[in-house]
PDB file of N, CA and C in Angstrom:
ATOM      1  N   UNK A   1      97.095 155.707  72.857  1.00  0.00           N
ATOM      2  CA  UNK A   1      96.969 155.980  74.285  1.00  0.00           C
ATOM      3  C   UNK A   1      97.588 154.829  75.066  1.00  0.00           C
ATOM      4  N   UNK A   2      98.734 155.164  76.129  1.00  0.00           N
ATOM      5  CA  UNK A   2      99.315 153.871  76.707  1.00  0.00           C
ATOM      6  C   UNK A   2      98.410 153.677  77.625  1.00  0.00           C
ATOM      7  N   UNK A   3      98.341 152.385  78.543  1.00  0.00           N
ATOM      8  CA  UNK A   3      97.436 151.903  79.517  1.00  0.00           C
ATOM      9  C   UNK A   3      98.336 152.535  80.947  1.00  0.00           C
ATOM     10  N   UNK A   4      97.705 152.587  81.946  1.00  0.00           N
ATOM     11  CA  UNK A   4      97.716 153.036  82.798  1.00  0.00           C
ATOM     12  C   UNK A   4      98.173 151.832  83.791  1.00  0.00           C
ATOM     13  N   UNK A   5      99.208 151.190  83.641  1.00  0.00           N
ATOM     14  CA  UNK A   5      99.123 149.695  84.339  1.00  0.00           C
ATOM     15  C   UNK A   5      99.107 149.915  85.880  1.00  0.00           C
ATOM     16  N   UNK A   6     100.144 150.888  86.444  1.00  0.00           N
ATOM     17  CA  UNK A   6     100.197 151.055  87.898  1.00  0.00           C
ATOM     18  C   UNK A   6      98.952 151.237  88.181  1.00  0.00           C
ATOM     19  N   UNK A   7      97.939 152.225  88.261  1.00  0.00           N
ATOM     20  CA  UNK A   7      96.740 152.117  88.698  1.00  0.00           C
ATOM     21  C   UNK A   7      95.592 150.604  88.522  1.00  0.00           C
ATOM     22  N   UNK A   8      96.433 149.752  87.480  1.00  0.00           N
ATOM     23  CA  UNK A   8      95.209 148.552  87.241  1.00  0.00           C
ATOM     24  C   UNK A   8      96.002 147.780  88.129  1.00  0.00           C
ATOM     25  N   UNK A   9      97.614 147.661  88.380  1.00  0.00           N
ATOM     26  CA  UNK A   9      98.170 146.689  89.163  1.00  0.00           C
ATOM     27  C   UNK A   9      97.259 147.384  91.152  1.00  0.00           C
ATOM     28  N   UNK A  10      97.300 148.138  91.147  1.00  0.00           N
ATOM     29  CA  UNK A  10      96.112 148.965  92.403  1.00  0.00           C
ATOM     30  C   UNK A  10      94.998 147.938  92.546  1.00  0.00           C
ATOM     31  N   UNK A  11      94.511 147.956  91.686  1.00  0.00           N
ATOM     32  CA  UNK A  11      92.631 147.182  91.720  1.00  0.00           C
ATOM     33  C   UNK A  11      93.460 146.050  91.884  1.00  0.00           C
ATOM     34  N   UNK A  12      94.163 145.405  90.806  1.00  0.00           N
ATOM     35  CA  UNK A  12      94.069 144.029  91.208  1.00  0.00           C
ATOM     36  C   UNK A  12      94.578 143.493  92.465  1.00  0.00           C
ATOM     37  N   UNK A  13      95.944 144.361  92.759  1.00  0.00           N
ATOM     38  CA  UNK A  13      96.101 144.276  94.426  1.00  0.00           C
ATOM     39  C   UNK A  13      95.423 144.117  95.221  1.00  0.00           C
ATOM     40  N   UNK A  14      94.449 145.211  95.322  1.00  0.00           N
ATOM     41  CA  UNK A  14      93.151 145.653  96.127  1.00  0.00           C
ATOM     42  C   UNK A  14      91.934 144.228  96.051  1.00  0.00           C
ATOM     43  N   UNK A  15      91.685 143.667  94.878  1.00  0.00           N
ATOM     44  CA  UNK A  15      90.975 143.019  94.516  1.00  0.00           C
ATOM     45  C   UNK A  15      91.909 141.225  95.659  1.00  0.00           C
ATOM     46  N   UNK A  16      92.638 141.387  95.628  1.00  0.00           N
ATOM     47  CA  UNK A  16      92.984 140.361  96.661  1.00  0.00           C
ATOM     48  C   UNK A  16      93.105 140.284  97.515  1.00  0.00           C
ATOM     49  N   UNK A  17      93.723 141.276  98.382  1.00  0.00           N
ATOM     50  CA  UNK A  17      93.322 141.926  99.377  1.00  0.00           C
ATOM     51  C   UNK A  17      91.847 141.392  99.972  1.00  0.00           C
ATOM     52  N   UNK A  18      90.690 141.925  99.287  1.00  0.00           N
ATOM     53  CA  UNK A  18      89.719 141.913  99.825  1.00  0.00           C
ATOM     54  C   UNK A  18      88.791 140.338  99.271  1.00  0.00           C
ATOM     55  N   UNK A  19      89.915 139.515  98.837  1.00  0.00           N
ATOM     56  CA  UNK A  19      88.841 138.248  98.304  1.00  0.00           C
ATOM     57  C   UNK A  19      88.114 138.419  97.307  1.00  0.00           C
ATOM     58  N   UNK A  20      88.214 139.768  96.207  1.00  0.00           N
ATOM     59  CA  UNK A  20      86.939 139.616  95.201  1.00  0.00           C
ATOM     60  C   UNK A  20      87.149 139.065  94.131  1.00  0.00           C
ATOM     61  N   UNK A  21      86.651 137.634  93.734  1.00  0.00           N
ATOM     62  CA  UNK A  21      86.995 136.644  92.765  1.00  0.00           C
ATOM     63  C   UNK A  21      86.511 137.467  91.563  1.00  0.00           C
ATOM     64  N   UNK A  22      85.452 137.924  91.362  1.00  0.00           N
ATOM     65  CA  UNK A  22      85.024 138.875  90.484  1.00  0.00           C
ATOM     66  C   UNK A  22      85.609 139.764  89.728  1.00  0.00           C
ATOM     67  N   UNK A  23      86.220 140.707  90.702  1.00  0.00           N
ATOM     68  CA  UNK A  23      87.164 141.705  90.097  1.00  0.00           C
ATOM     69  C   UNK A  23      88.366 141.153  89.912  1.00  0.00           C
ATOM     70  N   UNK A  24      88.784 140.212  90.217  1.00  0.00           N
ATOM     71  CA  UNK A  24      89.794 139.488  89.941  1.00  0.00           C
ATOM     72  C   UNK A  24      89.516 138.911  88.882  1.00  0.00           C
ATOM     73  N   UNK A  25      88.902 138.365  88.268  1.00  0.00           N
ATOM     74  CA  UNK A  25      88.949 137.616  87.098  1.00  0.00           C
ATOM     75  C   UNK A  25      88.638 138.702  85.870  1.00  0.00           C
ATOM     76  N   UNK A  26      87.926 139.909  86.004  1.00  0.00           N
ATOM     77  CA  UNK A  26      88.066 141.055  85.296  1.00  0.00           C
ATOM     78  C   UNK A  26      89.441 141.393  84.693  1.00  0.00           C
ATOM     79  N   UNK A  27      90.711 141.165  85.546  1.00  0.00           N
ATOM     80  CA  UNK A  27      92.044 141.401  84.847  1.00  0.00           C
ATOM     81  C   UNK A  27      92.195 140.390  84.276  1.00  0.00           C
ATOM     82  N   UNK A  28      91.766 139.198  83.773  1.00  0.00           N
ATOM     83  CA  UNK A  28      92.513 138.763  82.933  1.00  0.00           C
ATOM     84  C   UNK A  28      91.904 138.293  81.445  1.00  0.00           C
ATOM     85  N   UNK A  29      92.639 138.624  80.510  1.00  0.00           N
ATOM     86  CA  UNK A  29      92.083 138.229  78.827  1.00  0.00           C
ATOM     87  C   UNK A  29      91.769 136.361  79.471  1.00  0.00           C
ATOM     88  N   UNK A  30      90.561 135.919  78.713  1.00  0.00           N
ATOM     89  CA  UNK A  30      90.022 134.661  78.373  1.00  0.00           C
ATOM     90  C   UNK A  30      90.212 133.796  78.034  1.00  0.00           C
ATOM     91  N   UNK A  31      92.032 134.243  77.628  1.00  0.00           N
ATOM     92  CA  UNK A  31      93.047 133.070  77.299  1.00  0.00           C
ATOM     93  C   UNK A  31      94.467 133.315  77.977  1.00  0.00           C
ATOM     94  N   UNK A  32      93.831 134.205  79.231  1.00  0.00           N
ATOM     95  CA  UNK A  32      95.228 133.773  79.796  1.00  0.00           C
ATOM     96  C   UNK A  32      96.077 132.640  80.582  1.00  0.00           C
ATOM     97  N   UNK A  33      97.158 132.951  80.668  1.00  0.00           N
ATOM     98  CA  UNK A  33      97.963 132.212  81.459  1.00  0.00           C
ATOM     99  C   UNK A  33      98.448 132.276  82.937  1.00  0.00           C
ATOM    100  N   UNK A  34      98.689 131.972  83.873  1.00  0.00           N
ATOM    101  CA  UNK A  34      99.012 131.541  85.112  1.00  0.00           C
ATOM    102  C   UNK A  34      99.636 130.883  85.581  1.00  0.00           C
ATOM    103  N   UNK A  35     100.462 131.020  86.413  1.00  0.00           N
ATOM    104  CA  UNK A  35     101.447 130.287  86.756  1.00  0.00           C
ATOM    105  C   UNK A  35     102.664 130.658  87.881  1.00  0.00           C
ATOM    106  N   UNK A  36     102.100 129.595  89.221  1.00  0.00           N
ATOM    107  CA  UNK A  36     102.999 129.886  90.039  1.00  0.00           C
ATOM    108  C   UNK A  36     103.883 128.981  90.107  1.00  0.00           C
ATOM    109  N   UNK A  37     105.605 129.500  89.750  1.00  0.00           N
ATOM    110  CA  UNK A  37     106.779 128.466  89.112  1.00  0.00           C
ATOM    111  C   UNK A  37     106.914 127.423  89.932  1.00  0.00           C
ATOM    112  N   UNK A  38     106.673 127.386  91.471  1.00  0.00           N
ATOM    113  CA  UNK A  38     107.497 126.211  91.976  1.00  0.00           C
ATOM    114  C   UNK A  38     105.910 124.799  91.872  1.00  0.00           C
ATOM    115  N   UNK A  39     104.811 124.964  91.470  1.00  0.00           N
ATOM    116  CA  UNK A  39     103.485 124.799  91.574  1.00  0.00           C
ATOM    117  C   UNK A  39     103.394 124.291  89.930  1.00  0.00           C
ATOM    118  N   UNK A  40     103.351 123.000  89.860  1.00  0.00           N
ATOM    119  CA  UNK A  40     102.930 122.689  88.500  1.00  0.00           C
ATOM    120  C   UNK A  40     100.890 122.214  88.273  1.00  0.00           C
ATOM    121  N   UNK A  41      99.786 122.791  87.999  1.00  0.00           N
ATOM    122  CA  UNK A  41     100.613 122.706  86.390  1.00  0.00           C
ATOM    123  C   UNK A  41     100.273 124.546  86.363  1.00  0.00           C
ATOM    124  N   UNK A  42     100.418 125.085  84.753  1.00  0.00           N
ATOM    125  CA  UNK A  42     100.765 125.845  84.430  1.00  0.00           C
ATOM    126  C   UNK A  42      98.912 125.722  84.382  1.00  0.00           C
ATOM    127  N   UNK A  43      97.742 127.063  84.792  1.00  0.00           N
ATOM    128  CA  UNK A  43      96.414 127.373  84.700  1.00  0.00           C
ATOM    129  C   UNK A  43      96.278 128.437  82.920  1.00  0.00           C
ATOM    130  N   UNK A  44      95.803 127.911  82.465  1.00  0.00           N
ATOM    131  CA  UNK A  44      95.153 128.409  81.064  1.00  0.00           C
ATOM    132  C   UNK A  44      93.576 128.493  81.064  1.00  0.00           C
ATOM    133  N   UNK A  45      93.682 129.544  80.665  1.00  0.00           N
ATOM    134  CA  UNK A  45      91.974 130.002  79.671  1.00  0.00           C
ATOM    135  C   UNK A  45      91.481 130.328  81.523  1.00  0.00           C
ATOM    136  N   UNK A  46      90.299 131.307  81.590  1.00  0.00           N
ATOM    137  CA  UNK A  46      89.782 131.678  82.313  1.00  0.00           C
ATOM    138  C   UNK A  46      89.287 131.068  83.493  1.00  0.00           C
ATOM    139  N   UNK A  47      88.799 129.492  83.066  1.00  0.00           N
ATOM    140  CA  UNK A  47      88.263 129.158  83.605  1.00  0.00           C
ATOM    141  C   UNK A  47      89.510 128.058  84.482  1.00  0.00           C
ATOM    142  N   UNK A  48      90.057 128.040  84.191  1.00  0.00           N
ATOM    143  CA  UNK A  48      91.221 127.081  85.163  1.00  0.00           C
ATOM    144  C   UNK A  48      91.691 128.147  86.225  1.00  0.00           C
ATOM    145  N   UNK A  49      91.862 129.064  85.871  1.00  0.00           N
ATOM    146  CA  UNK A  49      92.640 130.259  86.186  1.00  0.00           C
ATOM    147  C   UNK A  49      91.317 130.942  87.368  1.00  0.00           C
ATOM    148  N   UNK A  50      90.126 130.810  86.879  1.00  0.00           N
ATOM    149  CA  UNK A  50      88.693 130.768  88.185  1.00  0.00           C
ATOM    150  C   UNK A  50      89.233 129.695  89.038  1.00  0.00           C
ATOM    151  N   UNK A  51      89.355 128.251  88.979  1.00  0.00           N
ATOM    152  CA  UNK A  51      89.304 128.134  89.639  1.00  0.00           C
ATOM    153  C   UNK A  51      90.535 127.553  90.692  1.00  0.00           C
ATOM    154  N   UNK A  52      92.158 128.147  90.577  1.00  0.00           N
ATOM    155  CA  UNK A  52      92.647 128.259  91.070  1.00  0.00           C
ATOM    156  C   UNK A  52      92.171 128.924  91.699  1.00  0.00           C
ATOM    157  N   UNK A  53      92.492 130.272  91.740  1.00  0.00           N
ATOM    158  CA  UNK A  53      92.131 131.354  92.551  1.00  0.00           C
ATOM    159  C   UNK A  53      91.106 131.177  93.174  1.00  0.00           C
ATOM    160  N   UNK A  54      90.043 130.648  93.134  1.00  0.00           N
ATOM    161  CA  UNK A  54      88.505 130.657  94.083  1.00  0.00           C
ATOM    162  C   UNK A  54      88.721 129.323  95.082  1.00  0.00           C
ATOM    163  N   UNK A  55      90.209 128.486  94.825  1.00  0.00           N
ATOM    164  CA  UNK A  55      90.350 127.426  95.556  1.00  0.00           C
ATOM    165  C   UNK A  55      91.171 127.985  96.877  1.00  0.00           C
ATOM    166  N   UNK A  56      92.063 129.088  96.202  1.00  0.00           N
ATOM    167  CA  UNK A  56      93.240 129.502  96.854  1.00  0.00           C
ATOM    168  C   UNK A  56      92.577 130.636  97.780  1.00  0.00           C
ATOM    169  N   UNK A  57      91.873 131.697  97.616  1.00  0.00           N
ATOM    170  CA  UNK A  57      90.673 132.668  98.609  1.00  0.00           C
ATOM    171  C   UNK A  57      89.958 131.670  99.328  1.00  0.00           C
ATOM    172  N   UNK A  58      89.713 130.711  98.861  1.00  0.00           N
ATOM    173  CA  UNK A  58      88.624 130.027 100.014  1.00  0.00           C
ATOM    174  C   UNK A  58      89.451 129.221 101.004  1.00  0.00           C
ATOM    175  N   UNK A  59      90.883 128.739 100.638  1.00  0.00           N
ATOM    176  CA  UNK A  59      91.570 128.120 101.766  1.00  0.00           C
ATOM    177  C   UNK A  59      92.458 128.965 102.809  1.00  0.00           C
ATOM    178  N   UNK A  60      92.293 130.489 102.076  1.00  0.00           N
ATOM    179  CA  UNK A  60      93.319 131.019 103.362  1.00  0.00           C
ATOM    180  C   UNK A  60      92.041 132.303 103.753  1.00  0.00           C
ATOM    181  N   UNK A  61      92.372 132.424 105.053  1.00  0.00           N
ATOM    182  CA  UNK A  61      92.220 133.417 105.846  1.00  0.00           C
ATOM    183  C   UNK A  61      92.167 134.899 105.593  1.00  0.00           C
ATOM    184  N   UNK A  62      93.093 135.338 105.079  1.00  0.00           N
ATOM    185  CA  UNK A  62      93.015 136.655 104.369  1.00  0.00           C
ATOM    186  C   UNK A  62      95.109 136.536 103.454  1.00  0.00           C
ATOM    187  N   UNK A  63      95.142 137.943 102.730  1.00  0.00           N
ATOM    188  CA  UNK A  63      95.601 137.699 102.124  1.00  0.00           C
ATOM    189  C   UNK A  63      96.133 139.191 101.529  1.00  0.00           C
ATOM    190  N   UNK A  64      97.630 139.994 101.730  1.00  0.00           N
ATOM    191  CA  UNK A  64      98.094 141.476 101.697  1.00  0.00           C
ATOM    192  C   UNK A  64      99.264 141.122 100.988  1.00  0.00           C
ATOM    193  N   UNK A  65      99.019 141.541  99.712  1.00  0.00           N
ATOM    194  CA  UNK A  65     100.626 141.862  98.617  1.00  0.00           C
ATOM    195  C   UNK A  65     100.871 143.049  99.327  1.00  0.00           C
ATOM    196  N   UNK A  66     101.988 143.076  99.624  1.00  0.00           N
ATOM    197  CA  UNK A  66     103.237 144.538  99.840  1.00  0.00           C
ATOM    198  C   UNK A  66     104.174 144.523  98.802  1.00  0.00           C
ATOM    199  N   UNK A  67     103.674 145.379  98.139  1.00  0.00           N
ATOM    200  CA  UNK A  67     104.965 145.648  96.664  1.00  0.00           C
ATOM    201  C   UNK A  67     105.647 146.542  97.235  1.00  0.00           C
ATOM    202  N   UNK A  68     106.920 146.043  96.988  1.00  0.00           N
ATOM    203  CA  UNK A  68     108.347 146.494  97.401  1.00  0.00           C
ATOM    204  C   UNK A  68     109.027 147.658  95.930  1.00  0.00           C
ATOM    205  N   UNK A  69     108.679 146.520  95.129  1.00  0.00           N
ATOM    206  CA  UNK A  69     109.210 147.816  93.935  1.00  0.00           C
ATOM    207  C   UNK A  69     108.478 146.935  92.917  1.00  0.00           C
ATOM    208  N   UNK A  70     108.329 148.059  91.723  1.00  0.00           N
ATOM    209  CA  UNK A  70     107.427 147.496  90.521  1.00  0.00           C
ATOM    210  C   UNK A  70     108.155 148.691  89.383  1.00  0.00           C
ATOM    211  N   UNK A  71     108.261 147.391  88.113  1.00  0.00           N
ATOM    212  CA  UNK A  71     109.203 148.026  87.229  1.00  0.00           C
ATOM    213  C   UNK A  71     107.604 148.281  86.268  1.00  0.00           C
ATOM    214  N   UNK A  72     107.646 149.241  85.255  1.00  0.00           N
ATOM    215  CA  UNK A  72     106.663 148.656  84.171  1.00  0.00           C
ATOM    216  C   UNK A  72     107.319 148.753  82.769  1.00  0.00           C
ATOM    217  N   UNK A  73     107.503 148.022  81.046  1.00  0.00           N
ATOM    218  CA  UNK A  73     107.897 148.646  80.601  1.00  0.00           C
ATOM    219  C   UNK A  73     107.364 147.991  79.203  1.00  0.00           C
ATOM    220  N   UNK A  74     107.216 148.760  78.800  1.00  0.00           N
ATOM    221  CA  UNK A  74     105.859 148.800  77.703  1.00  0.00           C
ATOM    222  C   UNK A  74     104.610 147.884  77.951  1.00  0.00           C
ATOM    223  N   UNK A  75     104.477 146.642  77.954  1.00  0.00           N
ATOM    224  CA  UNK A  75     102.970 145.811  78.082  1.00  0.00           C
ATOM    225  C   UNK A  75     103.416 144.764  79.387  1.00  0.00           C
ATOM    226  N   UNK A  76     104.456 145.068  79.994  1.00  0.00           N
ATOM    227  CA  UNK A  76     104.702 144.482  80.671  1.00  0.00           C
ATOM    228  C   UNK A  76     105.098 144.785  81.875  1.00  0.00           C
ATOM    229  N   UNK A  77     104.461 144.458  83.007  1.00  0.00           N
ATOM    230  CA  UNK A  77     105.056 144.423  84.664  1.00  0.00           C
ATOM    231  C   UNK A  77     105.390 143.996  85.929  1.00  0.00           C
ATOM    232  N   UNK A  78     106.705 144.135  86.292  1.00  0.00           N
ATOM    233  CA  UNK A  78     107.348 143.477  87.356  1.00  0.00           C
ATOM    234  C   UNK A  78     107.526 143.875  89.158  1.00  0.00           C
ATOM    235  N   UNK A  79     106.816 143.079  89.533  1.00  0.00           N
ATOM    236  CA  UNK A  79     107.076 143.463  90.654  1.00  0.00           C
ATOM    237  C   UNK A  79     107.294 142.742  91.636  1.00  0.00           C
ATOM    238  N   UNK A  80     108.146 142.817  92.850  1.00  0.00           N
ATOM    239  CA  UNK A  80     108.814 142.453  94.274  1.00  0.00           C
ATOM    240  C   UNK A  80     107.676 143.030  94.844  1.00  0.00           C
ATOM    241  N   UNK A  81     107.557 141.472  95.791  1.00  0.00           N
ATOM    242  CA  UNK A  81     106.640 141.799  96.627  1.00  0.00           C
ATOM    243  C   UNK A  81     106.681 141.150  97.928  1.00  0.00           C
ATOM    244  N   UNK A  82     106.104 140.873  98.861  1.00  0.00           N
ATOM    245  CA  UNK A  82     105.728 139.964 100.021  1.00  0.00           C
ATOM    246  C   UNK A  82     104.338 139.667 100.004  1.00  0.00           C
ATOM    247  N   UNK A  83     104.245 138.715  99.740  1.00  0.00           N
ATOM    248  CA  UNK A  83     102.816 138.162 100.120  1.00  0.00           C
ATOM    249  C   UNK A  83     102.357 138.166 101.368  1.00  0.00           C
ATOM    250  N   UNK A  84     101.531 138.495 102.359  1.00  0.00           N
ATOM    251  CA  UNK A  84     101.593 137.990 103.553  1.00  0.00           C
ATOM    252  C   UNK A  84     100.160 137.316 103.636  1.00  0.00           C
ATOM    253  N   UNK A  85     100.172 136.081 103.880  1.00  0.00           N
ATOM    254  CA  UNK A  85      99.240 135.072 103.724  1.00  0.00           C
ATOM    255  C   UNK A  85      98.770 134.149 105.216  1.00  0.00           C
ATOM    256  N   UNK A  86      97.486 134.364 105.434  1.00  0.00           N
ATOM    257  CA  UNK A  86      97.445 133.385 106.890  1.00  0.00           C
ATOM    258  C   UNK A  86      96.433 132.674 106.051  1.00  0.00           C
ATOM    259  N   UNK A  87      97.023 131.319 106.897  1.00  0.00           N
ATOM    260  CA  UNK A  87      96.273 129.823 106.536  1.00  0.00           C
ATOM    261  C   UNK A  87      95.993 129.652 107.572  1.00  0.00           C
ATOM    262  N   UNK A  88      94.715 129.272 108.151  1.00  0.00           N
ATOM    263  CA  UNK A  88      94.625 128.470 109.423  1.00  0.00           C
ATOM    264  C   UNK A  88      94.893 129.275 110.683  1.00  0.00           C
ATOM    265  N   UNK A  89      94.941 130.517 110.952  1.00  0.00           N
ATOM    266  CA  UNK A  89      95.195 131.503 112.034  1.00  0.00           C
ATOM    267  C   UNK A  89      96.923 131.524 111.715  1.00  0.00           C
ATOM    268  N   UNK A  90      97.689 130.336 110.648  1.00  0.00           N
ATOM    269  CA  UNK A  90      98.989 130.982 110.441  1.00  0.00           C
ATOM    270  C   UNK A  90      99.627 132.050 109.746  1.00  0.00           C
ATOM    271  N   UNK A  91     100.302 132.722 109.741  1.00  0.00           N
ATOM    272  CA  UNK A  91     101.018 133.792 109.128  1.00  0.00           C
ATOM    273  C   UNK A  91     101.994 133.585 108.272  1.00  0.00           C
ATOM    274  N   UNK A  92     101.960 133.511 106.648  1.00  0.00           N
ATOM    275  CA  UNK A  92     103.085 133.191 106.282  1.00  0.00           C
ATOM    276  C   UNK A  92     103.919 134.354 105.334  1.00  0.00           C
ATOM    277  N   UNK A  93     104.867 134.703 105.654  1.00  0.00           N
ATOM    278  CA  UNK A  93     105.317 135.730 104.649  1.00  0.00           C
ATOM    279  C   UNK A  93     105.793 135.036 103.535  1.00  0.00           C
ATOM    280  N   UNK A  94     105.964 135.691 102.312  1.00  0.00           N
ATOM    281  CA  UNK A  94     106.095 134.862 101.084  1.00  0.00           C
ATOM    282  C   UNK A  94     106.730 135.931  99.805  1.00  0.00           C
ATOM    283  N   UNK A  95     108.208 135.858  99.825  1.00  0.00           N
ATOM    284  CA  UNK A  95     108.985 136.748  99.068  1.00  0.00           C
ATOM    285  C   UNK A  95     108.543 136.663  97.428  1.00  0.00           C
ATOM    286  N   UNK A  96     107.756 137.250  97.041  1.00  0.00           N
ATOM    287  CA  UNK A  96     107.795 136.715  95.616  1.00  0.00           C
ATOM    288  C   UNK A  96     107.924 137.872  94.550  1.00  0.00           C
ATOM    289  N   UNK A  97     108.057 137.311  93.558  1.00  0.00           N
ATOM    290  CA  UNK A  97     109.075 137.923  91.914  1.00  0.00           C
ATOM    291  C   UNK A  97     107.326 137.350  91.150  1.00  0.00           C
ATOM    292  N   UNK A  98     106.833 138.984  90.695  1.00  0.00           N
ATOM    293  CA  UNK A  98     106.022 138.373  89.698  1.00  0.00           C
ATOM    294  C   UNK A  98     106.121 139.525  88.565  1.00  0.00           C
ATOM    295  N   UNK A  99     105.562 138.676  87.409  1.00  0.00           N
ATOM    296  CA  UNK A  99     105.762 138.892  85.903  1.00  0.00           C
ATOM    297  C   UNK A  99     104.722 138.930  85.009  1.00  0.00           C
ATOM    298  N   UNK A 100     103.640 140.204  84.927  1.00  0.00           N
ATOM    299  CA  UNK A 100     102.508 140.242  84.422  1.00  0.00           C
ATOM    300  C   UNK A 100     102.264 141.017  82.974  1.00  0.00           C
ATOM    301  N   UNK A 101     102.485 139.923  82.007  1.00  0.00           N
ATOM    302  CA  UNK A 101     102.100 140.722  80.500  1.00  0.00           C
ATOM    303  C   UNK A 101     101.018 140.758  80.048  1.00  0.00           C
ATOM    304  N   UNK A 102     100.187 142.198  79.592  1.00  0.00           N
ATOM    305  CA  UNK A 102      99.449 142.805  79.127  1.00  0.00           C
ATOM    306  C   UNK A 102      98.949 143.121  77.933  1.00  0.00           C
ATOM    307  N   UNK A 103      97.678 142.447  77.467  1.00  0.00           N
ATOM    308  CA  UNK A 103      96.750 142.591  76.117  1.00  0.00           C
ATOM    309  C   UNK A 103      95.792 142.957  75.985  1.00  0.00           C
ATOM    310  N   UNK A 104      95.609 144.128  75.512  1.00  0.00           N
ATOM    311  CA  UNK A 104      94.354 144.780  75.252  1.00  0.00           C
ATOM    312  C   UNK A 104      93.694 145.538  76.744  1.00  0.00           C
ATOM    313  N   UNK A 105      94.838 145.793  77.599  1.00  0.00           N
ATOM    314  CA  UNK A 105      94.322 146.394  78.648  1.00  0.00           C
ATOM    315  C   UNK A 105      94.076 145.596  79.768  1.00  0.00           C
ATOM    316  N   UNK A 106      94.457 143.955  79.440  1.00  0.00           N
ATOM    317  CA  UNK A 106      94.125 142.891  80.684  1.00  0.00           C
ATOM    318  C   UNK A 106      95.380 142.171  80.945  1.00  0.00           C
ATOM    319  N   UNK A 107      95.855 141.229  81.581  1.00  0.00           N
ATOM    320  CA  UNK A 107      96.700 140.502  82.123  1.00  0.00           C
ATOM    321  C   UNK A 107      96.579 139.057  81.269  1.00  0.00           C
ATOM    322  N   UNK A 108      97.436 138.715  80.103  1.00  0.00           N
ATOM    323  CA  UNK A 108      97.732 138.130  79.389  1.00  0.00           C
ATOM    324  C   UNK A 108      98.078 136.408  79.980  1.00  0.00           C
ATOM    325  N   UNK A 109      99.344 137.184  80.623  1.00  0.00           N
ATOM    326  CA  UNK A 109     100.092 135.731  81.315  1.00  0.00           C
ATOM    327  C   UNK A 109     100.510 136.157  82.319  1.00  0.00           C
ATOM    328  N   UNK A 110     101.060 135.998  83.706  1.00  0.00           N
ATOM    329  CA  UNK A 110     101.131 136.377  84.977  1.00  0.00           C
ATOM    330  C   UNK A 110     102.042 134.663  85.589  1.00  0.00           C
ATOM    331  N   UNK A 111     103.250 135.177  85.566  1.00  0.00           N
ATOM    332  CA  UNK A 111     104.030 133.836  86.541  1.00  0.00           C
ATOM    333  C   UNK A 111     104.541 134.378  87.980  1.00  0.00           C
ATOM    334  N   UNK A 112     104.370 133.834  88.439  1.00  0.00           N
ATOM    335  CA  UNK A 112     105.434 134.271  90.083  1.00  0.00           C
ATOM    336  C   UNK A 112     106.057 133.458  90.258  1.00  0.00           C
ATOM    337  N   UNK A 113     106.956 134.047  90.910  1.00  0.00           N
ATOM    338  CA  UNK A 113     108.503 133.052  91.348  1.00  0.00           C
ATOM    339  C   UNK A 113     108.570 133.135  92.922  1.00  0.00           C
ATOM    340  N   UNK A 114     108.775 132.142  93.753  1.00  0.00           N
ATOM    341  CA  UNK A 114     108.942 132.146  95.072  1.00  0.00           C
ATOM    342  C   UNK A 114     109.267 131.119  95.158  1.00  0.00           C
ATOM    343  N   UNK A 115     109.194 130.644  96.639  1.00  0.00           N
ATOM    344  CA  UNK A 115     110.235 129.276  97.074  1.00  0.00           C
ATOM    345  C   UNK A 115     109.263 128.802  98.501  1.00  0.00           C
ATOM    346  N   UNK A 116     108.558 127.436  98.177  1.00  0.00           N
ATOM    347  CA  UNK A 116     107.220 126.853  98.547  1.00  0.00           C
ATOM    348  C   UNK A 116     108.193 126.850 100.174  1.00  0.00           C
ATOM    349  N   UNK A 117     109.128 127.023 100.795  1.00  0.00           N
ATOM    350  CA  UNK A 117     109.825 127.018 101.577  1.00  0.00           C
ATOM    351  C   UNK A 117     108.740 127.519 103.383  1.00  0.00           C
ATOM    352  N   UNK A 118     108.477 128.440 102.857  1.00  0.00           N
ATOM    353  CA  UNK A 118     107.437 129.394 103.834  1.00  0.00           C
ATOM    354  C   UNK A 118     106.367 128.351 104.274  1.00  0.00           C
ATOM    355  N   UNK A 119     105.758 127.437 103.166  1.00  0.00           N
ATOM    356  CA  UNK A 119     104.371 126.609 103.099  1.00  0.00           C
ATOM    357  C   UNK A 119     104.999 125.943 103.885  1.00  0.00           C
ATOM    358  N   UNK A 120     106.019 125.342 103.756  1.00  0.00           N
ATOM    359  CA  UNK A 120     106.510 123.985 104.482  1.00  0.00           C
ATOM    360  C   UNK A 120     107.247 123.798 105.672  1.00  0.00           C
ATOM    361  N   UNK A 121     107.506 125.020 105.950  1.00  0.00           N
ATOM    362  CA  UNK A 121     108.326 125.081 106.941  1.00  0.00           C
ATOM    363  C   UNK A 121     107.563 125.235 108.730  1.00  0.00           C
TER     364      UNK A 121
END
């Protein structure tokens, strides 16, 4: 039976969207990986990977992936997106390339590619 990834890439969307650290950490296997490229270091095992993410929901404001296009192809999926991210009552749009491989029905390793350009500017 193949996995159903478009509908799980849904929740986890959804799951950021709305801040839920919970259901967010539900997608990922217990040894995954993380990693946003221009952002060292690289987050391993669950619990690094908690607490990026519970650092990163608690410093911004809210927080809407717009997937532009999403490839899937066998355990693996790609998708163009815009982040749109407010920090501080700011608005930042945020072009990003992410790359989410799949084990056992969860999110393995997950890198994004963008350009810290938006943060700094």
């Amino acid at each position: 039976m193949s996995q159903d990834y478009s509908a799980f890439m849904q929740v986890f969307i959804d799951a950021w969207c709305n801040k839920d650290l919970e259901t967010l950490m539900d997608c990922f296997t217990e040894d995954a990986e993380y990693n946003n490229v221009p952002m060292p270091p690289v987050n391993r095992g669950a619990a690094e990977i908690r607490a990026f993410i519970e650092g990163f929901l608690g410093s911004m404001d809210s927080i809407e992936f717009i997937v532009h296009r999403q490839v899937i192809n066998g355990n693996t999926v790609m998708n163009e997106r815009t982040d749109r991210i407010v920090l501080n009552g700011k608005q930042i749009e945020l072009p990003v390339m992410g790359v989410f491989e799949f084990r056992d029905g969860k999110i393995a390793r997950w890198w994004d590619y963008f350009d810290m350009g938006p943060f700094t500017g």
